[in-house]
C-alpha atoms as a PDB file:
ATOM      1  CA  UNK A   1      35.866 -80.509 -21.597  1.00  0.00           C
ATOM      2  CA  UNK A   2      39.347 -80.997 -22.872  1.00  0.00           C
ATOM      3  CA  UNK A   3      38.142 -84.693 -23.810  1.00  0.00           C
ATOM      4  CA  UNK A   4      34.294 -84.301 -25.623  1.00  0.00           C
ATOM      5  CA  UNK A   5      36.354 -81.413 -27.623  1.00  0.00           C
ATOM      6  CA  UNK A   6      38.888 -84.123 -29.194  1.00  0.00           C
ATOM      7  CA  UNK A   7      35.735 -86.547 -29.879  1.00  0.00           C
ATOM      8  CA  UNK A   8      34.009 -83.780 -31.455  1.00  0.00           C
ATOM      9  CA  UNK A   9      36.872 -83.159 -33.433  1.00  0.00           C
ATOM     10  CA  UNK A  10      37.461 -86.981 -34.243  1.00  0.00           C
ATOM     11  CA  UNK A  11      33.845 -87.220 -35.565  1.00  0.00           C
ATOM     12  CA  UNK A  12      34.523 -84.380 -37.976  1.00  0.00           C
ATOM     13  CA  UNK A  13      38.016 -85.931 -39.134  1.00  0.00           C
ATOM     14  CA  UNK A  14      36.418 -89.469 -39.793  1.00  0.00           C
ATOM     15  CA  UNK A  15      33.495 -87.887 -41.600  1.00  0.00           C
ATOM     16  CA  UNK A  16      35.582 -87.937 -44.539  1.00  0.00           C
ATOM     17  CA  UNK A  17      36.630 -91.407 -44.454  1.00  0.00           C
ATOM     18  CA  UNK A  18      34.693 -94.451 -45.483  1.00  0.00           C
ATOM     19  CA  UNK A  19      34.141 -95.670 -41.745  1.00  0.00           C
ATOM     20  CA  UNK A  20      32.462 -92.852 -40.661  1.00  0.00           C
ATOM     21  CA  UNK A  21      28.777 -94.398 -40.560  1.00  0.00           C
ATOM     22  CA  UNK A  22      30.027 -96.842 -37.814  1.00  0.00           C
ATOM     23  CA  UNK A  23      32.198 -94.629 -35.922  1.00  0.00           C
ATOM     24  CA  UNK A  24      29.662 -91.678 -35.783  1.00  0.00           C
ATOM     25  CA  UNK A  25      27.227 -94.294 -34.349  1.00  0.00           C
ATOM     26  CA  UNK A  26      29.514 -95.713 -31.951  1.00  0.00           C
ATOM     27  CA  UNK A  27      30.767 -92.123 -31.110  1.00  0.00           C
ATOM     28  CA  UNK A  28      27.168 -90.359 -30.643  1.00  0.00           C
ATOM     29  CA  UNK A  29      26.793 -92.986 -28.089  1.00  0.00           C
ATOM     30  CA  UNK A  30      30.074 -92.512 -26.257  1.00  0.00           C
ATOM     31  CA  UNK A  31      28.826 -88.616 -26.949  1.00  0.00           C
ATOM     32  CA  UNK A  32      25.722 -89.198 -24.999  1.00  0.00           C
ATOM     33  CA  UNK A  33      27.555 -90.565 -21.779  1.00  0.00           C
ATOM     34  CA  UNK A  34      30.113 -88.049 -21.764  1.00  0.00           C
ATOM     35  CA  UNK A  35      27.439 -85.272 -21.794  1.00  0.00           C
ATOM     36  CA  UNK A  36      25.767 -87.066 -18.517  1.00  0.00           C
ATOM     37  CA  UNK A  37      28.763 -88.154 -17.000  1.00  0.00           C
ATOM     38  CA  UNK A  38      30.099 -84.400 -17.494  1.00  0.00           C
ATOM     39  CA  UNK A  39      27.145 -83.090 -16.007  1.00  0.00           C
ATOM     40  CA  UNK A  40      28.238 -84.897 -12.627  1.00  0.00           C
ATOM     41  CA  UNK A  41      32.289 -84.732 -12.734  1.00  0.00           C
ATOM     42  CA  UNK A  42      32.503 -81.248 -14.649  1.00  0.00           C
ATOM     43  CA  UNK A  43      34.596 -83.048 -18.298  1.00  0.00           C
ATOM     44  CA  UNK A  44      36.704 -85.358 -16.100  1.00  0.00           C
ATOM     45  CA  UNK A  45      35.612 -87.973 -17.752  1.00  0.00           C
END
């Protein structure tokens, strides 16, 4: 949990920063396989 909660909070920090676009993109997909993969190992990943 630990782990999706820094993302989350990553995604919000870059969202004021010209980058942002590409690394929401790139982190709604990382997003995506965390929520499945957290499904299985309970956040470990």
């Amino acid at each position: 949990m630990g782990s999706v909660k820094a993302i989350r909070n990553a995604i919000l920090l870059s969202s004021q920063k010209p980058f942002s676009k590409i690394f929401q993109r790139l982190a709604n997909k990382s997003m995506e396989g965390l929520n499945i993969s957290s499904n299985s190992t309970s956040g470990a990943a």
